[in-house]
Protein backbone atom coordinates (compact mmCIF):
# COMPACT_ATOMS: atom_id res chain seq x y z
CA UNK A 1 7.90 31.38 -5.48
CA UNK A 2 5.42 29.05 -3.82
CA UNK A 3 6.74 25.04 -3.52
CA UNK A 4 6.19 23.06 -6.91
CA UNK A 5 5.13 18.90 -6.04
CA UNK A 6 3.76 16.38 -8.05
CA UNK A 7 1.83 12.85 -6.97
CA UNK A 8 2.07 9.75 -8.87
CA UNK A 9 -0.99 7.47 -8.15
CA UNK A 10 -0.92 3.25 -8.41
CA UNK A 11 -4.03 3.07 -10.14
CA UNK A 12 -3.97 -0.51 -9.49
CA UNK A 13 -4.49 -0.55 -5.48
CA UNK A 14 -6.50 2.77 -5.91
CA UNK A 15 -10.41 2.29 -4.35
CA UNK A 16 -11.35 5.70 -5.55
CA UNK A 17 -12.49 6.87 -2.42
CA UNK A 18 -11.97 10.49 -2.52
CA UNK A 19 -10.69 11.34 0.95
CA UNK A 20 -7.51 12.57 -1.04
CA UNK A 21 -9.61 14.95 -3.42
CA UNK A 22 -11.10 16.01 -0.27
CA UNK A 23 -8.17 16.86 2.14
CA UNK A 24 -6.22 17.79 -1.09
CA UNK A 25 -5.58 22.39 0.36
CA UNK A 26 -4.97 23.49 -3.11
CA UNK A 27 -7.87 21.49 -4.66
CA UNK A 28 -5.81 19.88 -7.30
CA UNK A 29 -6.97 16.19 -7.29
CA UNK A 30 -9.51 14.19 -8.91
CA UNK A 31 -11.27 10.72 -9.66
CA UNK A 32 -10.56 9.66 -13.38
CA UNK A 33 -14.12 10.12 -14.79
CA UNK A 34 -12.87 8.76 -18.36
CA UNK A 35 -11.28 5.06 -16.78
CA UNK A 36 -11.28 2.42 -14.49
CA UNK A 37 -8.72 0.90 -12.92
CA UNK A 38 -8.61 -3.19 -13.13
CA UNK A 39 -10.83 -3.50 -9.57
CA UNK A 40 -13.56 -1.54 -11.09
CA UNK A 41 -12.65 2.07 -9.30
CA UNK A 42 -12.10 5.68 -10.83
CA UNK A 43 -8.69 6.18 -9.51
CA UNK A 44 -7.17 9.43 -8.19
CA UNK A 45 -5.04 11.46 -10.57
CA UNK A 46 -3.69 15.27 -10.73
CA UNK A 47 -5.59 17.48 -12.68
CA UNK A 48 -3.78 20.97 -12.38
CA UNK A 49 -1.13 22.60 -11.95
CA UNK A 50 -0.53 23.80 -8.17
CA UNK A 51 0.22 21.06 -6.21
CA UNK A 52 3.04 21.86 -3.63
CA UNK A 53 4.10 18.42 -3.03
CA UNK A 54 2.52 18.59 0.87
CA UNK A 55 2.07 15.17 1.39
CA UNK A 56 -1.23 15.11 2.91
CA UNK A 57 -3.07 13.04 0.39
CA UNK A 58 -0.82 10.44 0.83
CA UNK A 59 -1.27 10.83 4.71
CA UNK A 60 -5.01 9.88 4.38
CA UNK A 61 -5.06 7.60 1.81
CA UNK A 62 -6.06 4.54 3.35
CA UNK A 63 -4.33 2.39 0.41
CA UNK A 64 -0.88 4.54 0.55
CA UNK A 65 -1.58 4.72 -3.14
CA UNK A 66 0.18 7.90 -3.35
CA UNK A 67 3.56 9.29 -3.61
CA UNK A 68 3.94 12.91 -3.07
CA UNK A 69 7.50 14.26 -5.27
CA UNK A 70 8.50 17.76 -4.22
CA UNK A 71 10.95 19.97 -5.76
CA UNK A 72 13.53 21.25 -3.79
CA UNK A 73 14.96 25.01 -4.44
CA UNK A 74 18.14 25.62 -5.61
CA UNK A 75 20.56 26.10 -2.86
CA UNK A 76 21.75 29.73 -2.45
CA UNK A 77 25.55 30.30 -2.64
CA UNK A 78 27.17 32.27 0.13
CA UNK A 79 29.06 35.49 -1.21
C-alpha cells in the first residue's frame, strides 16, 4: 500500500507561485482558480487524492506556506 499524506496550505502568506504544483511527483497540487486569498493571489490547495505526504512542496515553497501530514502505518506485532 503506497504512503497516504495530506498538505494544509496558509492561504494567507500564499503568493501563488506554482513552484509547488510544479515539483509536486504525483501531480496532485493546484492554484485555486475559483478564490483569492486577501493579497490578491490564487493560493495552492490539494486537488486529488494521491499525495504521499513527501514533503517536497513544502521544501520549495519559498513562503513555507505548507505543511506536509503523513500517515504512518500501523506497527506490526511480533509473533
Amino acid at each position: 500500500m503506497p504512503p497516504k499524506g495530506r498538505i494544509e496550505v496558509k492561504e494567507i502568506i500564499c503568493k501563488g507561485c506554482g513552484l509547488c504544483v510544479d515539483a509536486c511527483p504525483q501531480h496532485v497540487i493546484i492554484l485555486a482558480e475559483d478564490r483569492i486569498n486577501a493579497k490578491g493571489y490564487h493560493p495552492a490547495e490539494l486537488s486529488l487524492d494521491g499525495c504521499t505526504g513527501c514533503g517536497i512542496c513544502a521544501i520549495i515553497c519559498p513562503e513555507a506556506a505548507i505543511t506536509v501530514y503523513r500517515q504512518v502505518a500501523p506497527a506490526k506485532e511480533n509473533q
